[in-house]
Protein backbone atom coordinates (compact mmCIF):
# COMPACT_ATOMS: atom_id res chain seq x y z
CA UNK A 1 62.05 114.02 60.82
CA UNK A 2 61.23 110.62 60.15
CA UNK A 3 58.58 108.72 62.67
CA UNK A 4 61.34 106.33 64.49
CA UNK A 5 63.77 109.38 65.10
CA UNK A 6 60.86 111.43 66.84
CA UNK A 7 60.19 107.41 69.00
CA UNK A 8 63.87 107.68 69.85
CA UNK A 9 63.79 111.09 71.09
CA UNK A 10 60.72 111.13 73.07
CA UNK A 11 61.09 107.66 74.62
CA UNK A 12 62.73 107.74 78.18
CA UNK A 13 66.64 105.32 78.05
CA UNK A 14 64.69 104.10 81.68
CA UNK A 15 61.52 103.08 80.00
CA UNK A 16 63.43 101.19 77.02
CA UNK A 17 65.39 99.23 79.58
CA UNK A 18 62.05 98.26 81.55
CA UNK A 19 60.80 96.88 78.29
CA UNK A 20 63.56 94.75 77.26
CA UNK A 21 63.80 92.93 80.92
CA UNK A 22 63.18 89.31 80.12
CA UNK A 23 64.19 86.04 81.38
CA UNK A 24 65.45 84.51 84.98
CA UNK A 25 68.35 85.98 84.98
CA UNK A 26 67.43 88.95 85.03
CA UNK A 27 63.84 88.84 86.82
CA UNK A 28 65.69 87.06 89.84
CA UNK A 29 67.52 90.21 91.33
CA UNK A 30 64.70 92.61 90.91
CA UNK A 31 62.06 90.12 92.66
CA UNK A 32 64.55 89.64 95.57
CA UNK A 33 65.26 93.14 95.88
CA UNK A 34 62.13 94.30 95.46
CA UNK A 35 60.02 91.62 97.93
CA UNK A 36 63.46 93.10 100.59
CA UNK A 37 62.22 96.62 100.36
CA UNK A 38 58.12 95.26 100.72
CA UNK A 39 59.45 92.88 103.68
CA UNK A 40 61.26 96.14 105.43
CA UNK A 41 57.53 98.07 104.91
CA UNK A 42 56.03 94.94 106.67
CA UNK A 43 58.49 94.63 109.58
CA UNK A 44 58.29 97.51 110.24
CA UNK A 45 54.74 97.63 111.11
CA UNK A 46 54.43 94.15 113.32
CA UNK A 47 57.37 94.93 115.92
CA UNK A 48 56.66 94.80 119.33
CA UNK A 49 59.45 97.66 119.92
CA UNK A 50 58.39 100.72 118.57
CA UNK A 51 61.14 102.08 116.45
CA UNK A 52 63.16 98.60 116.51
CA UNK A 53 63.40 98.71 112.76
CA UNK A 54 63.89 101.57 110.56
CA UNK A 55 61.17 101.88 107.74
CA UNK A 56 62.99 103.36 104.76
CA UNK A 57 62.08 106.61 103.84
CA UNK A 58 61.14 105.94 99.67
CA UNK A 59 58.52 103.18 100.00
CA UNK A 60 56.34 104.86 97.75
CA UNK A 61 58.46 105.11 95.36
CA UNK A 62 59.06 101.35 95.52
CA UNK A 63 55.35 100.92 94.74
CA UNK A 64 55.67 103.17 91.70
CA UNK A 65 58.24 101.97 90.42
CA UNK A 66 57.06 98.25 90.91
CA UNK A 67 53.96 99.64 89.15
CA UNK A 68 56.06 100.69 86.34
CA UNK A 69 57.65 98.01 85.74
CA UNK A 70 55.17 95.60 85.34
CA UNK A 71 52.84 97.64 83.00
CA UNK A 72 55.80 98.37 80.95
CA UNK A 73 57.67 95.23 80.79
C-alpha cells in the first residue's frame, strides 16, 4: 500500500474536519457555542440558589474537545 492510502485509513473523518476549520464563518458558531457551554459551567457555580441552574452533565468533555480543537486546527 502506498504511504497516502495507509494516511487515509488511519486518520480519524473527525480529526480531518478539525484541521480544515478556517475562517469567520466558520470560527463564529463554535466560539459562541463553545464560550455557552463554559458560561453554563460558570453559572452554575456563582448562584445564590443552590440548584437554580442545571450544570450539564459533559463539561469535561467540552474541555477536551476544546483542547482538541485548537492543537489540531
Amino acid at each position: 500500500m502506498s504511504q497516502a492510502v495507509i494516511e487515509d485509513l488511519t486518520i480519524n473523518e473527525f480529526y480531518r474536519l478539525l484541521k480544515i476549520v478556517q475562517g469567520k464563518s466558520n470560527l463564529e458558531p463554535l466560539y459562541v457555542g463553545l464560550s455557552q457551554y463554559f458560561q453554563n459551567i460558570i453559572d452554575t457555580h456563582s448562584t445564590y440558589l443552590p440548584s437554580s441552574i442545571n450544570q450539564i452533565p459533559f463539561y469535561q468533555e467540552i474541555c477536551i474537545f476544546t483542547w482538541r480543537l485548537m492543537t489540531n486546527n
